[in-house]
Structure formats: C-alpha cells, structure tokens
C-alpha atoms as a PDB file:
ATOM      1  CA  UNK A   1     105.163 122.673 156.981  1.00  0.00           C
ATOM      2  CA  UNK A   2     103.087 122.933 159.837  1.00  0.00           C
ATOM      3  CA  UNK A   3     103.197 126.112 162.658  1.00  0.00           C
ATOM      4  CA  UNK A   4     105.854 124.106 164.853  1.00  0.00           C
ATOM      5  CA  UNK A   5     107.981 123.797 161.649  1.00  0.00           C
ATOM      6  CA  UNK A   6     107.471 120.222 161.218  1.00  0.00           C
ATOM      7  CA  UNK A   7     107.291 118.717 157.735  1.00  0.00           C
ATOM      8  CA  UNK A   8     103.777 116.966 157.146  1.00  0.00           C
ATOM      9  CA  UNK A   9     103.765 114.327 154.305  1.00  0.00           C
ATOM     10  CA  UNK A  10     100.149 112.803 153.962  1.00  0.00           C
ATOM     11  CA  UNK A  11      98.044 111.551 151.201  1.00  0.00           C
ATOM     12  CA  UNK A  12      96.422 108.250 149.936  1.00  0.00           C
ATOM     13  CA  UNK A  13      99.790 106.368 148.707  1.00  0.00           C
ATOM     14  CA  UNK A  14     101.323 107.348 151.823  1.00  0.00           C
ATOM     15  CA  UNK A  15      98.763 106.396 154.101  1.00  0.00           C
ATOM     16  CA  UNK A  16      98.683 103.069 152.571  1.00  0.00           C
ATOM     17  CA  UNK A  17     102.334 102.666 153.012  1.00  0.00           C
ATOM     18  CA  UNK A  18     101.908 103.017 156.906  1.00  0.00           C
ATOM     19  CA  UNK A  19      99.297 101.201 157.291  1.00  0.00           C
ATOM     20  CA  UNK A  20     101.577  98.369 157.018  1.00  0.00           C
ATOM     21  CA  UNK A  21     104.619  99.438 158.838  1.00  0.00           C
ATOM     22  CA  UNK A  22     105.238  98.046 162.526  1.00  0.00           C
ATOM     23  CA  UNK A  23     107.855 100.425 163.812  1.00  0.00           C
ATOM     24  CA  UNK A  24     109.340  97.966 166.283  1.00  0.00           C
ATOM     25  CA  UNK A  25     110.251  95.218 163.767  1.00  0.00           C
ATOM     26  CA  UNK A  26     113.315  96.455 162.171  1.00  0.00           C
ATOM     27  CA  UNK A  27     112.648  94.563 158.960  1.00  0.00           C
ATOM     28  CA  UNK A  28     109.339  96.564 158.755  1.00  0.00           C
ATOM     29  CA  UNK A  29     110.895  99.700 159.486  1.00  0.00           C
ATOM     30  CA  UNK A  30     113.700  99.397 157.174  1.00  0.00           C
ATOM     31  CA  UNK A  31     111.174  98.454 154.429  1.00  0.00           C
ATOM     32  CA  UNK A  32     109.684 101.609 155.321  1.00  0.00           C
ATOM     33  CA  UNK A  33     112.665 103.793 154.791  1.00  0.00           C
ATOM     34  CA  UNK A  34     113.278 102.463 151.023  1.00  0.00           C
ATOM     35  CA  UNK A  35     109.816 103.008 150.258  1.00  0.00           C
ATOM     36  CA  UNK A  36     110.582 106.474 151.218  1.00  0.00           C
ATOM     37  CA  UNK A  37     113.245 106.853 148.965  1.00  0.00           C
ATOM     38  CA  UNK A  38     112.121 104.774 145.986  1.00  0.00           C
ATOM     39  CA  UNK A  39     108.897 106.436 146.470  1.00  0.00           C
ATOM     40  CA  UNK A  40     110.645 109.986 146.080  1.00  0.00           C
ATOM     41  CA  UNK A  41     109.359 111.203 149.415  1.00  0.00           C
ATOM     42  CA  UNK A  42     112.443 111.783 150.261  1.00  0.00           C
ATOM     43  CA  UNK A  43     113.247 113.931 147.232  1.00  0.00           C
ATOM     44  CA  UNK A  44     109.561 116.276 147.589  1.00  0.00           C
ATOM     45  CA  UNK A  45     110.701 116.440 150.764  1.00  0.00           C
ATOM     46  CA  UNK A  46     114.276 117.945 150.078  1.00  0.00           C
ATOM     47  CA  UNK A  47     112.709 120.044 146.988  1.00  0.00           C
ATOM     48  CA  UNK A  48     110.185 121.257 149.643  1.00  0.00           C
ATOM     49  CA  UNK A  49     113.229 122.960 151.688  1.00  0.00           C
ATOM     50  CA  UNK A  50     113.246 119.727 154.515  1.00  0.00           C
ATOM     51  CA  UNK A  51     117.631 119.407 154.818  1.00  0.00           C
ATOM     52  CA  UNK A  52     119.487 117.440 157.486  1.00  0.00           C
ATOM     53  CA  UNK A  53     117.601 117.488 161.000  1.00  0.00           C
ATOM     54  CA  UNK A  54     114.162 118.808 160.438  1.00  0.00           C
ATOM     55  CA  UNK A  55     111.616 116.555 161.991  1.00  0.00           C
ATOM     56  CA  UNK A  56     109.218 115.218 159.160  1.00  0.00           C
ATOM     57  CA  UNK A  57     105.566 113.476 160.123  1.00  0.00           C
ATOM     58  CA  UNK A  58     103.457 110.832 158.274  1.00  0.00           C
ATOM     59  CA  UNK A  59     100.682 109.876 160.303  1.00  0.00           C
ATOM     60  CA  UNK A  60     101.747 109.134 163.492  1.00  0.00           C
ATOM     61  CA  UNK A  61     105.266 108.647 162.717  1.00  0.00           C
ATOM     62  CA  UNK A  62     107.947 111.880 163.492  1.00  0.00           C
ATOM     63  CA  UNK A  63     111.469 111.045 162.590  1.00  0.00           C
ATOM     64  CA  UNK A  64     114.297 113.222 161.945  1.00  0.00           C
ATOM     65  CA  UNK A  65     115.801 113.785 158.258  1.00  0.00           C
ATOM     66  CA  UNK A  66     119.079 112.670 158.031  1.00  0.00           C
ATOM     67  CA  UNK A  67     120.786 113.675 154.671  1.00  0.00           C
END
C-alpha cells in the first residue's frame, strides 16, 4: 500500500508477466487478467485487505479491483 492508498504488486514473476501484455489488444489484456487470478495475485491481494474498488498498480498499469 503506498501513501495515496494504492495497492502496489511488483516483483520478478510479475514483471515478467507485463512485459508481455499490450493493454489495447483485448486478447492480451484478457490474458492478463487470468494470469492474475491463476497466478493468485488476486487472492494476496484480497488477503492483503485490497476489496471491491481500490485501485491496484503493477508497473505502469492502475486498474480498479472489482470483486
């Protein structure tokens, strides 16, 4: 959690991840949200206290968590 309150996942696996994301193609992007949750980012970010519209960033991608 960083001083604005946002949620701040980083680390080697998840820098590799979105490395290879293009957030315009929706394939990509959609590939990217599984990986999330087969990944269990998702769930260390729910056991971390993140719930329904906190804004979570990895790298330079902020997105809202929708539960």
């Amino acid at each position: 959690l960083d001083e604005s309150g946002t949620y701040v996942v980083s680390g080697g696996k998840i820098d590799e991840l979105v490395r290879g994301i293009v957030l315009d193609d929706m394939q990509s992007f959609a590939y990217f949200q599984k990986r999330l949750e087969s990944d269990g980012i998702i769930s260390m970010l729910k056991s971390a206290g993140a719930k329904d519209g906190d804004e979570v960033r990895i790298k330079d991608i902020v997105f809202t968590m929708i539960d």
